[in-house]
C-alpha atoms as a PDB file:
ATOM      1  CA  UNK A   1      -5.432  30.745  25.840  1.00  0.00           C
ATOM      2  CA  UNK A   2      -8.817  29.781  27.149  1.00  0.00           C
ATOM      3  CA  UNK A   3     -11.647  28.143  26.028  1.00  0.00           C
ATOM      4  CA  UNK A   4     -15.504  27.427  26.378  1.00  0.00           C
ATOM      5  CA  UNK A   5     -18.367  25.468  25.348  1.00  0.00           C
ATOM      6  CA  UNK A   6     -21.292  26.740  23.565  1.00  0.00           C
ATOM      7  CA  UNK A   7     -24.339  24.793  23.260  1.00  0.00           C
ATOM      8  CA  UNK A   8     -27.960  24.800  23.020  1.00  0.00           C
ATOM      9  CA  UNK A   9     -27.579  29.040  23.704  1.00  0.00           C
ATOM     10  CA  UNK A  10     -25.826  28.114  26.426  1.00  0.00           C
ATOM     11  CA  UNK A  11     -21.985  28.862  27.754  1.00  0.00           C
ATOM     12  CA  UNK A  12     -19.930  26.887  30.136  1.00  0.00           C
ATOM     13  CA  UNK A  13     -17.555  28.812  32.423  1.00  0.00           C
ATOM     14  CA  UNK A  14     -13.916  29.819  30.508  1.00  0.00           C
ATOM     15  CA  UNK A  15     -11.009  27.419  31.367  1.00  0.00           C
ATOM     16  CA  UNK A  16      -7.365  28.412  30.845  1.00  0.00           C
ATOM     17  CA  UNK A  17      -5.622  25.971  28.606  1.00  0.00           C
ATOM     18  CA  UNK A  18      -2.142  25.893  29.892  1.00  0.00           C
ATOM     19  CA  UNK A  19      -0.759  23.155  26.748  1.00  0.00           C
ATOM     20  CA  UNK A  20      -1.021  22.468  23.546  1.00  0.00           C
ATOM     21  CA  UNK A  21      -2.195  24.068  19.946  1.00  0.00           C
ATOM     22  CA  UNK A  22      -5.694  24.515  19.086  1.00  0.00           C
ATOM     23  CA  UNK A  23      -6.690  20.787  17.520  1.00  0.00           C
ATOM     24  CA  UNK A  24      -7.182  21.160  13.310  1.00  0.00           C
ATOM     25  CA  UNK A  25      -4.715  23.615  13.324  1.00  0.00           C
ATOM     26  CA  UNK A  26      -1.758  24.644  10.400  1.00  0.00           C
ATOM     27  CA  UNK A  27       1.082  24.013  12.553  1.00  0.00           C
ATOM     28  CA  UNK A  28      -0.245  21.646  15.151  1.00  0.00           C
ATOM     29  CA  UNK A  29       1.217  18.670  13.125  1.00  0.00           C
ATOM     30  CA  UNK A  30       4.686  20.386  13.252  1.00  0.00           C
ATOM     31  CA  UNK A  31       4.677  22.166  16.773  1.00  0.00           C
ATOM     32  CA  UNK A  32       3.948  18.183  18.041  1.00  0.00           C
ATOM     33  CA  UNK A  33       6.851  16.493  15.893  1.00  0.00           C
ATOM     34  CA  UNK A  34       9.464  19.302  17.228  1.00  0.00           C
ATOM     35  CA  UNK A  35       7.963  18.591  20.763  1.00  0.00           C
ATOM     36  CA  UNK A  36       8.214  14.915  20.997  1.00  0.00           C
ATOM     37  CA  UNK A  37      11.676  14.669  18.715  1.00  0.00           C
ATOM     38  CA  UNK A  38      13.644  14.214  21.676  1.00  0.00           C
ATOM     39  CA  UNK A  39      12.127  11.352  23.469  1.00  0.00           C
ATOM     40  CA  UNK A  40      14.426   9.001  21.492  1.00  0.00           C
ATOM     41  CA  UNK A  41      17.044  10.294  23.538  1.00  0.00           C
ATOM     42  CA  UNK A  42      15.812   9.423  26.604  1.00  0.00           C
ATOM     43  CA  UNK A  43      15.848   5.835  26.396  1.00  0.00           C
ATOM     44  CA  UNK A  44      19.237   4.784  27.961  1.00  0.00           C
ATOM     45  CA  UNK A  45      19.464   1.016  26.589  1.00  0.00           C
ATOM     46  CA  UNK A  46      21.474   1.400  23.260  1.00  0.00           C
ATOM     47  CA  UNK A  47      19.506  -2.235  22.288  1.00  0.00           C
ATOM     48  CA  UNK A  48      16.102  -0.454  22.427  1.00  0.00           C
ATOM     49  CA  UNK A  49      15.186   1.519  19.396  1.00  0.00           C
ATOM     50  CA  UNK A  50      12.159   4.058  19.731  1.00  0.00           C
ATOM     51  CA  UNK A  51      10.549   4.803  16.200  1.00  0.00           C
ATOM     52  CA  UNK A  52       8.003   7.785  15.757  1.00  0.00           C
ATOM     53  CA  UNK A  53       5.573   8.928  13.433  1.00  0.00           C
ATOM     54  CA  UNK A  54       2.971  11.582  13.702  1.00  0.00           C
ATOM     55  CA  UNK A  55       1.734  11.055  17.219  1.00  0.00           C
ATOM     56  CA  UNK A  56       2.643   7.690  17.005  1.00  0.00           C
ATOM     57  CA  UNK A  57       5.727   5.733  19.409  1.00  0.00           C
ATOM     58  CA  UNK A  58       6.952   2.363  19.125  1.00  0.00           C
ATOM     59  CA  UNK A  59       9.603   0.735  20.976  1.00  0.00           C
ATOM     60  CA  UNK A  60      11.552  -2.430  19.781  1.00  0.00           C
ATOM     61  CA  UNK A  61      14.492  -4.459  20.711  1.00  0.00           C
ATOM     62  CA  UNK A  62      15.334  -8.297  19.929  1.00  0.00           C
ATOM     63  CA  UNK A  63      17.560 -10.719  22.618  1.00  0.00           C
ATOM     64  CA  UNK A  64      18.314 -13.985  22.792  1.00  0.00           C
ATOM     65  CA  UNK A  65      15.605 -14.808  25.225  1.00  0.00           C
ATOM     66  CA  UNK A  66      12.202 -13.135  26.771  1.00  0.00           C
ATOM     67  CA  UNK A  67      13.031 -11.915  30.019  1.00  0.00           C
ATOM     68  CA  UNK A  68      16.559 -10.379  28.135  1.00  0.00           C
ATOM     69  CA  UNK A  69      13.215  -8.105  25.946  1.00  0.00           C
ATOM     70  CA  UNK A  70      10.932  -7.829  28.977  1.00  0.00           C
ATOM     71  CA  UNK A  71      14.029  -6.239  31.276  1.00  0.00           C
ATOM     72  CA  UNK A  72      15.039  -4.226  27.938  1.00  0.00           C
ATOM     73  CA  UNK A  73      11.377  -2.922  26.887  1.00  0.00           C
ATOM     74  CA  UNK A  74      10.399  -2.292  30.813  1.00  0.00           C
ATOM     75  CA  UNK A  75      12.956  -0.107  31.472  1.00  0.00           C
ATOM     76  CA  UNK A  76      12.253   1.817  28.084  1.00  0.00           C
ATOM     77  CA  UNK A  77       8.811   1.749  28.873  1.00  0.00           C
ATOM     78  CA  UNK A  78       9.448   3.360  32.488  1.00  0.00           C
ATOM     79  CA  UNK A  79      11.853   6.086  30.448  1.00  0.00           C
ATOM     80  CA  UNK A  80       9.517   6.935  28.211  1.00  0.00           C
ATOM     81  CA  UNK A  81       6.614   7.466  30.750  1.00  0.00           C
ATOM     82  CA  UNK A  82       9.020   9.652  32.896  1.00  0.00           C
ATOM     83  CA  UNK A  83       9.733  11.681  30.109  1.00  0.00           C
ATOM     84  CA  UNK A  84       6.027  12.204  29.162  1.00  0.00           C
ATOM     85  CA  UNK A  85       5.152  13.327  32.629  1.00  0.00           C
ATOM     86  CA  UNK A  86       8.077  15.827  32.878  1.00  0.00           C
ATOM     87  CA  UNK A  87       6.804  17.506  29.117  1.00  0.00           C
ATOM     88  CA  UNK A  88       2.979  17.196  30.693  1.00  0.00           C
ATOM     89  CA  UNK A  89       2.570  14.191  28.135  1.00  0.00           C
ATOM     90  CA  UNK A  90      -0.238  11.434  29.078  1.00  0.00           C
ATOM     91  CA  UNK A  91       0.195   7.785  27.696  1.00  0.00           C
ATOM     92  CA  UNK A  92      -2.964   5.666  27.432  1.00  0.00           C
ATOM     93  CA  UNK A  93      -2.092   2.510  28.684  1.00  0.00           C
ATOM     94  CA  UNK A  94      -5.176   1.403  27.196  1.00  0.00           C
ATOM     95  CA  UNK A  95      -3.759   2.202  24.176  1.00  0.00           C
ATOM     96  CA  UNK A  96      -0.169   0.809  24.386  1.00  0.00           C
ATOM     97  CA  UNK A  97       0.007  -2.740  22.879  1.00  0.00           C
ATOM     98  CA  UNK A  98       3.260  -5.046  22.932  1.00  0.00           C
ATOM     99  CA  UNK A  99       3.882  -7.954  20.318  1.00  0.00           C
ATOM    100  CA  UNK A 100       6.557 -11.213  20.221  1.00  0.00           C
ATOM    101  CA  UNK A 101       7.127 -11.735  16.521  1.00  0.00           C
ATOM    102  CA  UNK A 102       9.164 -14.660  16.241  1.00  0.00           C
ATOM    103  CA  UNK A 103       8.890 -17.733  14.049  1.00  0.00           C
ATOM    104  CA  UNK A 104       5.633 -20.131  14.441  1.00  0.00           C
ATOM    105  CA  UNK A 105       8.104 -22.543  15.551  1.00  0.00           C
ATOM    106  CA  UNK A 106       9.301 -20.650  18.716  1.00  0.00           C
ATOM    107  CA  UNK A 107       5.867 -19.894  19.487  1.00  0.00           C
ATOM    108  CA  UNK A 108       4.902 -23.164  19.389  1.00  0.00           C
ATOM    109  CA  UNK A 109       7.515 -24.344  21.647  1.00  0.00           C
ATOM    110  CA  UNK A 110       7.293 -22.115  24.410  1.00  0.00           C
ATOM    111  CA  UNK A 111       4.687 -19.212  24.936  1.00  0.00           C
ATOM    112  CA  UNK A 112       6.095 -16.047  24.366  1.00  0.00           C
ATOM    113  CA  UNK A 113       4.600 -13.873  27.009  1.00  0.00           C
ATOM    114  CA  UNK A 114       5.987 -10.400  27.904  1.00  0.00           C
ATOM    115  CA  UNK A 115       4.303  -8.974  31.560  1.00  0.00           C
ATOM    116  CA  UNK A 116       4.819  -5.216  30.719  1.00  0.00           C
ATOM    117  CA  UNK A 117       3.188  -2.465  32.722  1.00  0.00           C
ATOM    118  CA  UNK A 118       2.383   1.226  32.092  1.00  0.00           C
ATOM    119  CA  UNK A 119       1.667   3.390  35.436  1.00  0.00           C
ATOM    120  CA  UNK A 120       0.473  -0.209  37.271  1.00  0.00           C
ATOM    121  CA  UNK A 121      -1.395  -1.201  34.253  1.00  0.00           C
ATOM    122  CA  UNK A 122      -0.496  -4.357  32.168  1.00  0.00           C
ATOM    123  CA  UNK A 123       0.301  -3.991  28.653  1.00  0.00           C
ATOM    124  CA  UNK A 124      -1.918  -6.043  26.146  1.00  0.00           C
ATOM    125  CA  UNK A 125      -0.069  -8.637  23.955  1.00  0.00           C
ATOM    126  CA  UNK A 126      -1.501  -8.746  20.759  1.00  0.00           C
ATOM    127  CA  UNK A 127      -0.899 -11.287  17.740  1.00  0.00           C
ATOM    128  CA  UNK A 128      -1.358  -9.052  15.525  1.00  0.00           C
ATOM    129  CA  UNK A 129      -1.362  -4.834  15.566  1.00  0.00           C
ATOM    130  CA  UNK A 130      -2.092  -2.476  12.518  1.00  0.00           C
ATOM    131  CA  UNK A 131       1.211   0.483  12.057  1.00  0.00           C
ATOM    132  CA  UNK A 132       0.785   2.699   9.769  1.00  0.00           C
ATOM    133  CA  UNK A 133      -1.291   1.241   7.811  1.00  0.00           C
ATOM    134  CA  UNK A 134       0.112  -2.412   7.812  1.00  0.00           C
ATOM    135  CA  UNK A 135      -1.479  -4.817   9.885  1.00  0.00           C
ATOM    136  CA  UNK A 136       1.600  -7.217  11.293  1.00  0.00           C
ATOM    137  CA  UNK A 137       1.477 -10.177  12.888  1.00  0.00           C
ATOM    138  CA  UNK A 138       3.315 -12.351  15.666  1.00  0.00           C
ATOM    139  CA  UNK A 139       4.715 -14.612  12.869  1.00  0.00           C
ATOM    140  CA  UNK A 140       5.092 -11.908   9.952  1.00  0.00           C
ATOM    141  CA  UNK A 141       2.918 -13.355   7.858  1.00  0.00           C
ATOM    142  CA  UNK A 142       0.761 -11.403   5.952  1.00  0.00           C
ATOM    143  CA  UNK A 143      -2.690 -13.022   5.701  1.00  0.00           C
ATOM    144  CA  UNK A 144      -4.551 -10.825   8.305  1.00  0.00           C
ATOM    145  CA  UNK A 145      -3.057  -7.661   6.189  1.00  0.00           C
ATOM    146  CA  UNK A 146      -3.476  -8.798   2.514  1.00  0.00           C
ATOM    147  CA  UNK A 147      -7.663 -10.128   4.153  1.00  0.00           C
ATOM    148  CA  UNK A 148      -7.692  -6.393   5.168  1.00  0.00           C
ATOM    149  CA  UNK A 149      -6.598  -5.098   2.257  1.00  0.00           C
ATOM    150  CA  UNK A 150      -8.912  -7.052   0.109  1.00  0.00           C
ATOM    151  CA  UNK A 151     -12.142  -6.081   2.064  1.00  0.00           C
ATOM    152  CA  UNK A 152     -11.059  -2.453   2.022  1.00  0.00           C
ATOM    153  CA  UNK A 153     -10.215  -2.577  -2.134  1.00  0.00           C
ATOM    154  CA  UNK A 154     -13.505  -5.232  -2.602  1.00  0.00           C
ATOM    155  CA  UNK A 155     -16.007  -2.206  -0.669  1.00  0.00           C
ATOM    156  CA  UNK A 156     -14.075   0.756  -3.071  1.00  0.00           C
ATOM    157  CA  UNK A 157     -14.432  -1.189  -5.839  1.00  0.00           C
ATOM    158  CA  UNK A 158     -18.288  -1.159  -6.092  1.00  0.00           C
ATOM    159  CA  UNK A 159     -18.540   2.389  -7.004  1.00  0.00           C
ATOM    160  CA  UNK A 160     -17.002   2.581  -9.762  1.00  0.00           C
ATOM    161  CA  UNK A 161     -19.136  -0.791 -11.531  1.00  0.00           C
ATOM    162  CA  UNK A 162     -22.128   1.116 -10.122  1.00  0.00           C
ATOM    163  CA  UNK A 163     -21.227   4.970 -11.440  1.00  0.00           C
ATOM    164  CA  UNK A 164     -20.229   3.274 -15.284  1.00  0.00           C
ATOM    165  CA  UNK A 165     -23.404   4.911 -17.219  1.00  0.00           C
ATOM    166  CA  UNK A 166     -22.780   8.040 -14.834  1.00  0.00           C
ATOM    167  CA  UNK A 167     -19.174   8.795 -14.844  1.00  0.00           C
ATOM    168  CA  UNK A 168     -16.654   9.235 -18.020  1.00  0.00           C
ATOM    169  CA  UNK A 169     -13.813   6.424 -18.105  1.00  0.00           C
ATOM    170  CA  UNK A 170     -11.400   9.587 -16.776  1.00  0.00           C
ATOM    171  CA  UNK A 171     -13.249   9.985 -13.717  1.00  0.00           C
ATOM    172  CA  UNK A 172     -13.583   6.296 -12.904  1.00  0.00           C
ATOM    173  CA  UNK A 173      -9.958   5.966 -13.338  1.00  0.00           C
ATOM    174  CA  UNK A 174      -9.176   9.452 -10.915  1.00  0.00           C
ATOM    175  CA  UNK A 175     -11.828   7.024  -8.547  1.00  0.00           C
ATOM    176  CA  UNK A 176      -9.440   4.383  -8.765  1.00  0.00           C
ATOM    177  CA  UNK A 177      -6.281   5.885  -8.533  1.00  0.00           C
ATOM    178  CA  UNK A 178      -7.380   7.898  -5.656  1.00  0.00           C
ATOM    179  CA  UNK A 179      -9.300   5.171  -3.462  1.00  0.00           C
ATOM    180  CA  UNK A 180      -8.416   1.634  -4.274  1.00  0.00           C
ATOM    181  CA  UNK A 181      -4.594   1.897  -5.912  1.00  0.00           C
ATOM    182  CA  UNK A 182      -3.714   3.547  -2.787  1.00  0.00           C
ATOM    183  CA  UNK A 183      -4.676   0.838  -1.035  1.00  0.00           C
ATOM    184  CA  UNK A 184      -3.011  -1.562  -2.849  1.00  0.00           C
ATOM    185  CA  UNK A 185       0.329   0.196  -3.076  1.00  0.00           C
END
């Protein structure tokens, strides 16, 4: 395919696009999940699992101490970017966070740090990360998550006090099924 930019009556030059499916379209979403189904196979350390969803990869293992899950994670890590440059993949190591849950005990005695890298580039350690939807923590506990939750439910929830004398009970409750139970389940 190629492609160009139109704007303001103007046209850029064409450019050949040499990967990839046309963004917003029908089978986009499932051309990408047959592409990237194999990359769980390329990570050679039986300890590391590699969960995906969407467009979304996470890697996880658990040992006995932290350099046992640095070695482990760093060598996925490495696997994982060698297999995205061989299928023309890029990783934004921007993007790419890593997390020690543990108990607050084992925090507290020791810091927990993992020194991960990503094409020369450090990995972030978080305390907490949002997946899917869930916002976890470094301690699995679920303040920062059920807080998020709340504000989300608390802002949806104003509508439907403030469409009463507009709306019929039946489209209040569609309102609510659609925008705040959601949420909640």
């Amino acid at each position: 395919r190629s492609q160009y930019v139109f704007l303001n009556n103007e046209s850029s030059s064409k450019g050949l696009v040499r990967y990839g499916v046309p963004q917003g379209s029908v089978l986009g979403p499932l051309l990408f999940c047959i592409f990237i189904n194999d990359l769980p196979l390329h990570i050679s350390n039986d300890k590391v699992s590699n969960d995906l969803f969407a467009d979304d990869s996470s890697l996880h293992t658990r040992g006995k101490n932290i350099q046992l899950v640095e070695t482990s994670l760093q060598g996925s890590l490495n696997e994982v970017a060698d297999w995205c440059g061989s299928n023309s993949m890029i990783i934004h190591p921007a993007k790419t966070k890593s997390m020690v849950i543990a108990t607050r005990q084992k925090h507290q005695l020791s810091p927990l740090q993992l020194k991960l890298t990503l094409e020369k580039t450090d990995i972030e350690q978080v305390h907490e990360h949002r997946v899917l939807g869930v916002t976890i923590d470094a301690e699995m506990k679920w303040q920062s998550h059920l807080s998020n939750v709340c504000k989300i439910v608390s802002k949806k929830t104003f509508p439907t006090f403030s469409t009463q004398v507009l709306c019929k009970c039946k489209a209040r409750k569609l309102f609510y099924s659609a925008h705040i139970l959601s949420y909640i389940n």
